[in-house]
N, C-alpha and C. Protein backbone atom coordinates (compact mmCIF):
# COMPACT_ATOMS: atom_id res chain seq x y z
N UNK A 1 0.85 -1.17 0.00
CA UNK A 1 0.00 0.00 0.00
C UNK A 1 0.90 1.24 0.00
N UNK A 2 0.54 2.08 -0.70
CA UNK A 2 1.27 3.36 -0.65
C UNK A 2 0.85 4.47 -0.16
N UNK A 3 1.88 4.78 0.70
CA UNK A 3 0.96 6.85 1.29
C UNK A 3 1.34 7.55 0.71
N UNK A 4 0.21 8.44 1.45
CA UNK A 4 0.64 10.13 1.00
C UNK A 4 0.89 10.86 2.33
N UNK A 5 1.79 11.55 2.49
CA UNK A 5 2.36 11.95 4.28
C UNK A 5 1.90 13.20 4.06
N UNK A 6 1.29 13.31 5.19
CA UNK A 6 1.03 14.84 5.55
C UNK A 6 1.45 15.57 6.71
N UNK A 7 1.85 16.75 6.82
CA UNK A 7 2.44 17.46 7.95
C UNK A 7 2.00 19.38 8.13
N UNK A 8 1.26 19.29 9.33
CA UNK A 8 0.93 20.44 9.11
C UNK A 8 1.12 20.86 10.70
N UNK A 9 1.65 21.47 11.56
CA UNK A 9 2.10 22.27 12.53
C UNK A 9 2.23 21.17 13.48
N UNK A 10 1.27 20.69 14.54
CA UNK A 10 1.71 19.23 15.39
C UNK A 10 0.95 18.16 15.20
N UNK A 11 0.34 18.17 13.89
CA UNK A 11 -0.23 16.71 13.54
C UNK A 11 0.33 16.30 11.97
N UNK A 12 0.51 15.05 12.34
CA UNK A 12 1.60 14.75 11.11
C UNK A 12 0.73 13.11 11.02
N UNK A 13 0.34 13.05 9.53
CA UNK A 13 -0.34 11.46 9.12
C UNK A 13 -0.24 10.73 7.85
N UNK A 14 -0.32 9.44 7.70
CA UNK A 14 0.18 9.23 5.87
C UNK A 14 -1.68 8.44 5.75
N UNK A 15 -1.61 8.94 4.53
CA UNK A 15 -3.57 8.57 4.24
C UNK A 15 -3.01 7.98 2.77
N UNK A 16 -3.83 6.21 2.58
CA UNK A 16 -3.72 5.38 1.26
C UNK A 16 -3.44 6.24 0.27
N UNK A 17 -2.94 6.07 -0.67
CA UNK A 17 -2.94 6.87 -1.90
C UNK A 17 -4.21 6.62 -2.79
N UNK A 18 -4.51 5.37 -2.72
CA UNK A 18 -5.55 5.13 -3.45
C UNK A 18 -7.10 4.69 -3.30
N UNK A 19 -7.35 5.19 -1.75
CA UNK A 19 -8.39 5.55 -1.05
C UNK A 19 -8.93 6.36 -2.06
N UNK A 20 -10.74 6.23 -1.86
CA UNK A 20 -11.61 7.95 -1.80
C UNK A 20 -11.66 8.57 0.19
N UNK A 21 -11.58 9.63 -0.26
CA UNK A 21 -12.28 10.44 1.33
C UNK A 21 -13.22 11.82 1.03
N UNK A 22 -13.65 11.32 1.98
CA UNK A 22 -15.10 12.37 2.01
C UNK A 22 -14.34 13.74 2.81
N UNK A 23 -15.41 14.68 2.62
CA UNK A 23 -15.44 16.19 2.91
C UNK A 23 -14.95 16.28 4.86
N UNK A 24 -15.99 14.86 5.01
CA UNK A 24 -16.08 14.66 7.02
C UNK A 24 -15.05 13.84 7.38
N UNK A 25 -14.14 13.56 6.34
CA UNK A 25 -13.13 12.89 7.49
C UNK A 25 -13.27 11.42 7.36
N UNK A 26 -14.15 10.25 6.01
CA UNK A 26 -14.05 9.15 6.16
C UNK A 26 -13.28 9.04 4.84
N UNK A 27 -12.84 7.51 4.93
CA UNK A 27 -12.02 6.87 4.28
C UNK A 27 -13.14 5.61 3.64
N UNK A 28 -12.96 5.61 1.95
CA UNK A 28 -13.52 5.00 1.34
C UNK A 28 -12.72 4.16 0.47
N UNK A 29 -12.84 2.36 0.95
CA UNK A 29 -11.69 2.09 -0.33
C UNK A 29 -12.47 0.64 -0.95
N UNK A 30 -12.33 0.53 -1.88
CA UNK A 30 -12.93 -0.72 -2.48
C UNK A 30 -12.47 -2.08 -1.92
N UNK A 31 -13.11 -3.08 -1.68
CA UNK A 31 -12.43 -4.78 -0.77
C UNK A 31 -12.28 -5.48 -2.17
N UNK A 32 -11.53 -5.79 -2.40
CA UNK A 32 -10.14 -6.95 -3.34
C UNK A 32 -11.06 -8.04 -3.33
N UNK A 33 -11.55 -8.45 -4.73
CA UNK A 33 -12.47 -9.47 -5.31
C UNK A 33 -13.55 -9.04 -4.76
N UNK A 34 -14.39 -8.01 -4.44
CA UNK A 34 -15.77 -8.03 -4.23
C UNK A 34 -16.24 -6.69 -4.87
N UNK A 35 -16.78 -6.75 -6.32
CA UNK A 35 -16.68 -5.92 -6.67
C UNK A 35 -18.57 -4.89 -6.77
N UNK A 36 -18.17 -3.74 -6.25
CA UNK A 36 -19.00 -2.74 -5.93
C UNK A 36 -18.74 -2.96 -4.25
N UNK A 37 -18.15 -3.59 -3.17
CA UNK A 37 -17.89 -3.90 -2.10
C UNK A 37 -17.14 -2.55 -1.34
N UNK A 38 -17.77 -1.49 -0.93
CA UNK A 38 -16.63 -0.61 -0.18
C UNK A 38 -16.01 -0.94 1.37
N UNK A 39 -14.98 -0.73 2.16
CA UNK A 39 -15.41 -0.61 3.58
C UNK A 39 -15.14 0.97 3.77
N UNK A 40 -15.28 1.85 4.77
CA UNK A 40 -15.81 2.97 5.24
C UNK A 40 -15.03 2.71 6.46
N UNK A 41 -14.26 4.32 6.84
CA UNK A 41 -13.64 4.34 8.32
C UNK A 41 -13.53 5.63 8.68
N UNK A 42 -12.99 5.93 9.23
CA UNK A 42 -12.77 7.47 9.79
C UNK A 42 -10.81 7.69 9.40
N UNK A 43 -10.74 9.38 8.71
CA UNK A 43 -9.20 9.10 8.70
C UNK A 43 -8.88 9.38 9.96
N UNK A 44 -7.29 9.30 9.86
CA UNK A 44 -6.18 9.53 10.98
C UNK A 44 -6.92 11.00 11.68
N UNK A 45 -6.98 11.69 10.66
CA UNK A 45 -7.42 13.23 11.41
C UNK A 45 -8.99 12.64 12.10
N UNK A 46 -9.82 12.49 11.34
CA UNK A 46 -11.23 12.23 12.53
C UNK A 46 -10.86 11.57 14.19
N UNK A 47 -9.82 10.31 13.84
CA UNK A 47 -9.55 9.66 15.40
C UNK A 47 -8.85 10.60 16.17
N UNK A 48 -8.16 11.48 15.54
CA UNK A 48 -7.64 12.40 16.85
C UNK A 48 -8.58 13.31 17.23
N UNK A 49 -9.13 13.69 16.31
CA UNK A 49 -10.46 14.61 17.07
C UNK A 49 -11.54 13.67 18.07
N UNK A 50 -11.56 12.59 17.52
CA UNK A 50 -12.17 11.80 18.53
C UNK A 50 -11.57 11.26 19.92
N UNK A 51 -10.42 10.87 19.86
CA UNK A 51 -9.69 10.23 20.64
C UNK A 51 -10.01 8.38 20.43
N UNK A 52 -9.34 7.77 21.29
CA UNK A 52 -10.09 6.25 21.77
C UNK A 52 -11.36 6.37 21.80
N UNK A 53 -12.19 5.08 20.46
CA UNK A 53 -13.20 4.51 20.62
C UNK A 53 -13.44 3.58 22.03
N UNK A 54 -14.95 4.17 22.17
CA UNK A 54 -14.75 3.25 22.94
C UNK A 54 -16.38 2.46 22.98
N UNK A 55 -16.80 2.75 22.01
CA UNK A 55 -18.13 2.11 21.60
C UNK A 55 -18.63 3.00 20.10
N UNK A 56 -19.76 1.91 19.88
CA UNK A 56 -20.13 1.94 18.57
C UNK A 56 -21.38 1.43 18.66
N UNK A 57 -22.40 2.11 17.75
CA UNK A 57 -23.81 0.96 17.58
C UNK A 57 -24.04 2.13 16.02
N UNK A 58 -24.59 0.84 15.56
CA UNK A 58 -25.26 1.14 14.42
C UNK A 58 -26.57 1.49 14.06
N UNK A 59 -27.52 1.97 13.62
CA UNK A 59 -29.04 1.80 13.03
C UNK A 59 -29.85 1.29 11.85
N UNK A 60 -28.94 0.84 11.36
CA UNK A 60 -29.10 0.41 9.90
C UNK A 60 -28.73 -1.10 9.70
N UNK A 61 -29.19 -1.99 9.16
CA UNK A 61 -28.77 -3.71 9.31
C UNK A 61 -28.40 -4.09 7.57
N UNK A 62 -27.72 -5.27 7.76
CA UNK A 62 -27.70 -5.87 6.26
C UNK A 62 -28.81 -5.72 5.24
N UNK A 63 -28.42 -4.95 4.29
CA UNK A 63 -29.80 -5.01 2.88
C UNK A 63 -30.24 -3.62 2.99
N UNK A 64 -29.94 -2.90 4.01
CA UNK A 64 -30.83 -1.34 4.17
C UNK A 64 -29.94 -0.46 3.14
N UNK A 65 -31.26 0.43 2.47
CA UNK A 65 -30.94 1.13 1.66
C UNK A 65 -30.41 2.36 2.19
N UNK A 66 -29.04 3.00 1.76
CA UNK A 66 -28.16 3.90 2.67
C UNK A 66 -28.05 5.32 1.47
N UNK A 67 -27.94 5.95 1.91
CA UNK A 67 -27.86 7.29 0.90
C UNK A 67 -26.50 7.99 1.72
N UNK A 68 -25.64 8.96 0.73
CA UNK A 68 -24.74 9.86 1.57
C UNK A 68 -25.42 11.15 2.43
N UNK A 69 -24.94 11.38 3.20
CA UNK A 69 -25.76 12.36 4.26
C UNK A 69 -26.58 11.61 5.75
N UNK A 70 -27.03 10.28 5.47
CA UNK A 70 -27.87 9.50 6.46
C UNK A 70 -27.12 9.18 7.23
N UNK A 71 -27.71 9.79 8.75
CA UNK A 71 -27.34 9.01 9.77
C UNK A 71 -27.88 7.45 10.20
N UNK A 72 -26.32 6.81 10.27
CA UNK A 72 -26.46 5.01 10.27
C UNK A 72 -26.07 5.26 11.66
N UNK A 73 -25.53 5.81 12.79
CA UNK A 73 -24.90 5.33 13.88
C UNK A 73 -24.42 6.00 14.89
N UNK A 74 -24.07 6.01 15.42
CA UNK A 74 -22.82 6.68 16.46
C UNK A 74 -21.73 6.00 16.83
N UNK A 75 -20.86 6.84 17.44
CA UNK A 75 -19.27 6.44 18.22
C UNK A 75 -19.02 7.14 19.49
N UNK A 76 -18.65 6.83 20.19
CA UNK A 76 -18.38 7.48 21.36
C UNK A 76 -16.41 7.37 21.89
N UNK A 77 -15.95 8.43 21.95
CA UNK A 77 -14.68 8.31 21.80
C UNK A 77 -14.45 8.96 23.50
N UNK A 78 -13.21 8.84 23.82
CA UNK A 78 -12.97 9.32 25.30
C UNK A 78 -12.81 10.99 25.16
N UNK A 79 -12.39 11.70 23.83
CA UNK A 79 -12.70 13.42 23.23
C UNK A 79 -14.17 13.85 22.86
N UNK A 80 -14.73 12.85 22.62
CA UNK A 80 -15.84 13.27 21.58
C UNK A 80 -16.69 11.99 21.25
N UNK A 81 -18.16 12.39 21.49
CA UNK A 81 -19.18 11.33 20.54
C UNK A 81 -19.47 11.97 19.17
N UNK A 82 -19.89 11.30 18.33
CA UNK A 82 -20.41 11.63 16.97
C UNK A 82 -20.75 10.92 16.69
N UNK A 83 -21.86 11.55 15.81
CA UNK A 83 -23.00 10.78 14.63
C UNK A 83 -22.24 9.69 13.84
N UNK A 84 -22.83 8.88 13.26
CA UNK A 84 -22.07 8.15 11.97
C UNK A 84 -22.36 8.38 10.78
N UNK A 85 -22.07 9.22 10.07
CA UNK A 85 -23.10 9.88 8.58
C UNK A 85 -22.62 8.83 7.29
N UNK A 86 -23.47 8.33 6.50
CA UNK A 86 -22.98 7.57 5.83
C UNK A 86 -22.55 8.21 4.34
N UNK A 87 -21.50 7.73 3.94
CA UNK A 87 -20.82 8.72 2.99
C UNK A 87 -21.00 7.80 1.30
N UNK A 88 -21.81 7.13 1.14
CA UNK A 88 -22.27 6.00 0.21
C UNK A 88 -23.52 5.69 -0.40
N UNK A 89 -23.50 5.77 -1.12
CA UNK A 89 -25.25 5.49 -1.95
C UNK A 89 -25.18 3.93 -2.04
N UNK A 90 -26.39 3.28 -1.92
CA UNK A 90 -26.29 1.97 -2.37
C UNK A 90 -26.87 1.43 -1.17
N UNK A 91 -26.66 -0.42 -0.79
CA UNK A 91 -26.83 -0.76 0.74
C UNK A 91 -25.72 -0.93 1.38
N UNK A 92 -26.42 -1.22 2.87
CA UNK A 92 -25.26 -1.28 4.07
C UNK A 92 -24.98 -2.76 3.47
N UNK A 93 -23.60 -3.04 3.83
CA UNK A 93 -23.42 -4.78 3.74
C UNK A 93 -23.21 -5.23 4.82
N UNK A 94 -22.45 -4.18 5.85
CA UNK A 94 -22.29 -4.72 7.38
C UNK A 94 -21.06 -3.93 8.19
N UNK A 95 -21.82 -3.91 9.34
CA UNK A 95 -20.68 -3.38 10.45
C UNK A 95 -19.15 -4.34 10.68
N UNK A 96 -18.07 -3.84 11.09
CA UNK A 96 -16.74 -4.66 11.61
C UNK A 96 -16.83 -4.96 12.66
N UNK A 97 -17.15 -6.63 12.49
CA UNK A 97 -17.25 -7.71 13.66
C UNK A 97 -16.32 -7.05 14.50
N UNK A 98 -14.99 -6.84 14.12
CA UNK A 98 -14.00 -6.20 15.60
C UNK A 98 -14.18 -5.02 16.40
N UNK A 99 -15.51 -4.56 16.23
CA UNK A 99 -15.22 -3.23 16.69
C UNK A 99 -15.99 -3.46 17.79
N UNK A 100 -16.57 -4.60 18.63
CA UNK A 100 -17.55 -4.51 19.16
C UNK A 100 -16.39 -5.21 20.11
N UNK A 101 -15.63 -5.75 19.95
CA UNK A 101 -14.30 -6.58 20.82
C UNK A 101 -13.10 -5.85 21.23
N UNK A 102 -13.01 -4.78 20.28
CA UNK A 102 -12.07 -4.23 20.49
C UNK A 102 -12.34 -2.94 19.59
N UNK A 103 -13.01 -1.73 20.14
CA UNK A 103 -13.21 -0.04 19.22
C UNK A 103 -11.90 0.77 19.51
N UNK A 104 -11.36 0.47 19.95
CA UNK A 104 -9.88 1.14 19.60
C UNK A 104 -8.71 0.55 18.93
N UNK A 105 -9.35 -0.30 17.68
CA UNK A 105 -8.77 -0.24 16.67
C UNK A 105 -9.18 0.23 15.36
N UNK A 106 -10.13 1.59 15.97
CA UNK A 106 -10.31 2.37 14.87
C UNK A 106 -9.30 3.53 15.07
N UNK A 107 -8.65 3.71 16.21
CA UNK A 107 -7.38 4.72 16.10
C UNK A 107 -5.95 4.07 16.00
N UNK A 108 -5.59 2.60 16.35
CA UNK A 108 -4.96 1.86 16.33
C UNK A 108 -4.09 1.72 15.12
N UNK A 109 -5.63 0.99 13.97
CA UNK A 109 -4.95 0.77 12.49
C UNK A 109 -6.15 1.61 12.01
N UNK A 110 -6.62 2.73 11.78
CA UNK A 110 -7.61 2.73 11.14
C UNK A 110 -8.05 2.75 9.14
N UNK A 111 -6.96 2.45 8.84
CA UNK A 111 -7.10 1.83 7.18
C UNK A 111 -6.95 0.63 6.75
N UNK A 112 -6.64 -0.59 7.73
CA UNK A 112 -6.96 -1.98 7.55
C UNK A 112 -7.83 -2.60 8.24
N UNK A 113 -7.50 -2.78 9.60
CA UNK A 113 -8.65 -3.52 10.54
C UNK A 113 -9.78 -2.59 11.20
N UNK A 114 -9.46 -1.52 11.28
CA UNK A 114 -9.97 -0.79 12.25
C UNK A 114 -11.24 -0.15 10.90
N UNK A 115 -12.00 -0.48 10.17
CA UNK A 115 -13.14 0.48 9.45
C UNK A 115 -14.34 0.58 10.15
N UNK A 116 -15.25 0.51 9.93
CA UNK A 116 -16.68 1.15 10.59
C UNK A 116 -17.45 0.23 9.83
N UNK A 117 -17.52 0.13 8.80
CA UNK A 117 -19.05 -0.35 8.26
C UNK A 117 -18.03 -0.82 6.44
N UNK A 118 -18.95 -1.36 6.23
CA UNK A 118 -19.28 -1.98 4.42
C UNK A 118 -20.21 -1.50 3.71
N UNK A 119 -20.57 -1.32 2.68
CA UNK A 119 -21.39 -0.99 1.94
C UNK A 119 -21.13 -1.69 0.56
N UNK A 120 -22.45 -1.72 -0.46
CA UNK A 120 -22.59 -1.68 -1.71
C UNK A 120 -22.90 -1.13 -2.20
N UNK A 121 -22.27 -0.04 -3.35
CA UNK A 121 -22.81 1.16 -4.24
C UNK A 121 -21.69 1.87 -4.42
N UNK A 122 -21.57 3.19 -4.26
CA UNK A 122 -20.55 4.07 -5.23
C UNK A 122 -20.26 5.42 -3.55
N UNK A 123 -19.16 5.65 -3.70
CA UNK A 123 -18.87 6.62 -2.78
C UNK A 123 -19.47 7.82 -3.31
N UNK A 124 -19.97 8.46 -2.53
CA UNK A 124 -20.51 9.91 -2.39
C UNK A 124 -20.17 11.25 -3.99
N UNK A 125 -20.73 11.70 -4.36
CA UNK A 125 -20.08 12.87 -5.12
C UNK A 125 -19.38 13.15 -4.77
N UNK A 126 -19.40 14.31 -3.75
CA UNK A 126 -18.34 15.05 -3.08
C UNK A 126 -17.02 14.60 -2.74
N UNK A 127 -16.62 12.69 -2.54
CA UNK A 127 -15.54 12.42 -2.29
C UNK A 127 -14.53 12.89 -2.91
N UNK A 128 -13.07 12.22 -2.89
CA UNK A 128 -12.00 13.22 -3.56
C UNK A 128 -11.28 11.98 -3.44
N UNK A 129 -9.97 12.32 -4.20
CA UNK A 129 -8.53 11.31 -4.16
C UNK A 129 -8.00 11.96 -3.01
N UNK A 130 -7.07 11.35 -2.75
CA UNK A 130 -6.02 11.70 -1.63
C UNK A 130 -5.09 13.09 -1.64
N UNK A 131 -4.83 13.43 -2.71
CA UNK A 131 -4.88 14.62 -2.77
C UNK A 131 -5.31 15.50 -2.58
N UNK A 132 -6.57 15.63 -3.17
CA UNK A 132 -8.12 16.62 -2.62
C UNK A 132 -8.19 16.33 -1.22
N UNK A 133 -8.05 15.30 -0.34
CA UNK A 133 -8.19 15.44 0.73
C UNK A 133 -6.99 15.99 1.38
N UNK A 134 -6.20 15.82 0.93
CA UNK A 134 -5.00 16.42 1.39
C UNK A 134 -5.26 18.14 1.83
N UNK A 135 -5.48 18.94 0.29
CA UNK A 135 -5.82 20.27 0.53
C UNK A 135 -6.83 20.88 1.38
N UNK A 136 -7.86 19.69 1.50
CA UNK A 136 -8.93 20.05 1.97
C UNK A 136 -8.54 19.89 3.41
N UNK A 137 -7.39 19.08 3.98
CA UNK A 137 -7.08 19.10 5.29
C UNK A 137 -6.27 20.01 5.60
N UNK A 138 -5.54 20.55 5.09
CA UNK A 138 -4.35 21.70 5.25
C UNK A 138 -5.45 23.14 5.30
N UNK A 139 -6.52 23.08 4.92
CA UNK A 139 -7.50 24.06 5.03
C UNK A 139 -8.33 24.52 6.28
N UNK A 140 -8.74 22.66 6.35
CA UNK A 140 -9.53 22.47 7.89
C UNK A 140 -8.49 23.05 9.07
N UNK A 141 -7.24 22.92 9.03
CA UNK A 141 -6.32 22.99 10.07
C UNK A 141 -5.88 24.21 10.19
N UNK A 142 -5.56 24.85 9.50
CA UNK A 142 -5.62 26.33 9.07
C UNK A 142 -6.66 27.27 9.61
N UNK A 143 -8.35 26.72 9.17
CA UNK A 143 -9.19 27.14 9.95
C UNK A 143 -9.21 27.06 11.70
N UNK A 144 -8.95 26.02 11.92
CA UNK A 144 -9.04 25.38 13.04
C UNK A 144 -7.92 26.31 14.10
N UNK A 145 -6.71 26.40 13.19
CA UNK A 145 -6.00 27.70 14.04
C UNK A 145 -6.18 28.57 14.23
N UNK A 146 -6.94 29.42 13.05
CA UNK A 146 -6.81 30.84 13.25
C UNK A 146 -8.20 30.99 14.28
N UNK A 147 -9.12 30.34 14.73
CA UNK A 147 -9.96 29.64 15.41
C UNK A 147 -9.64 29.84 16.81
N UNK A 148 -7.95 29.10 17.12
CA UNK A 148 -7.92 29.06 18.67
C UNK A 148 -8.29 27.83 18.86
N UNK A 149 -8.61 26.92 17.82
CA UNK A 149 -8.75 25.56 18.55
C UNK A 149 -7.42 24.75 18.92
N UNK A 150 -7.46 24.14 19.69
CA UNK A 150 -6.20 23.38 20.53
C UNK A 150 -5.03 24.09 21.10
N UNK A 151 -5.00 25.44 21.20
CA UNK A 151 -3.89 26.36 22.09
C UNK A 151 -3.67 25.77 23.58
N UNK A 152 -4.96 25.42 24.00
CA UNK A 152 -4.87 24.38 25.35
C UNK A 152 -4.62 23.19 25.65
N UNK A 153 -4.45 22.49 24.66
CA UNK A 153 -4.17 20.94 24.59
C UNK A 153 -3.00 20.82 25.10
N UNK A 154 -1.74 21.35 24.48
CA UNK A 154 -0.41 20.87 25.06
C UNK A 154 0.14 20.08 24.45
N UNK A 155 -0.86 19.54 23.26
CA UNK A 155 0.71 18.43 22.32
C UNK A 155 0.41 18.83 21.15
């Protein structure tokens, strides 16, 4: 697998090269022999805004028809809970058996073991290559400074 490294003041991350990612921060990549098969995760940047998972539930089951924009779920992280917005047209195919054994390996590995959900259908319009997400993160972070967000954190 190949990255793309990113570095922008004290967060530094490498995101697939040949991922899609959405506008919110998920990671969209096609599963090897299953074709129209996506899995769905959160990038490196969403888990730090989240921190450690530490639960997950879904609303949506095998066969349900999923649109981008729909809330399928939540997460609850030790920083932050959030919605689960689904970033995919098509159906759900299924949640990651591991996350219910172990949710902090969505900050752990989160572009192999650690995804959120499956789907069948086509990633979102709005997604982008790794690039586009690239700019679009050097933007968010940018905002996020001139903001005043994290002056208190300390790392």
């Amino acid at each position: 697998m190949n990255f793309l490294r990113f570095k922008h003041a004290r967060f530094s991350a490498r995101f697939p090269e040949h991922y899609r990612y959405s506008p919110s921060h998920y990671w969209m990549a096609p599963v090897e022999g299953e074709p129209g098969l996506w899995r769905v995760g959160f990038t490196k940047f969403a888990t730090r805004m989240l921190g450690e998972l530490v639960d997950s539930e879904f609303s949506v089951k095998e066969g349900d028809t999923i649109e981008s924009g729909q809330n399928i779920g939540s997460v609850e992280g030790f920083k932050a809970a959030s919605d689960v917005y689904c970033v995919m047209n098509g159906s759900f195919a299924s949640t990651n058996p591991e996350l219910q054994a172990d949710a902090c390996i969505v900050k752990k590995d989160p572009y192999v073991v650690g995804w959120l959900y499956a789907a069948r259908g086509e990633p979102e319009e709005e997604s982008m290559d790794g690039q586009g997400y690239l700019a679009l993160l050097e933007e968010t972070i940018r905002k996020m400074q001139e903001a005043g967000y994290g002056d208190d954190e300390g790392h």
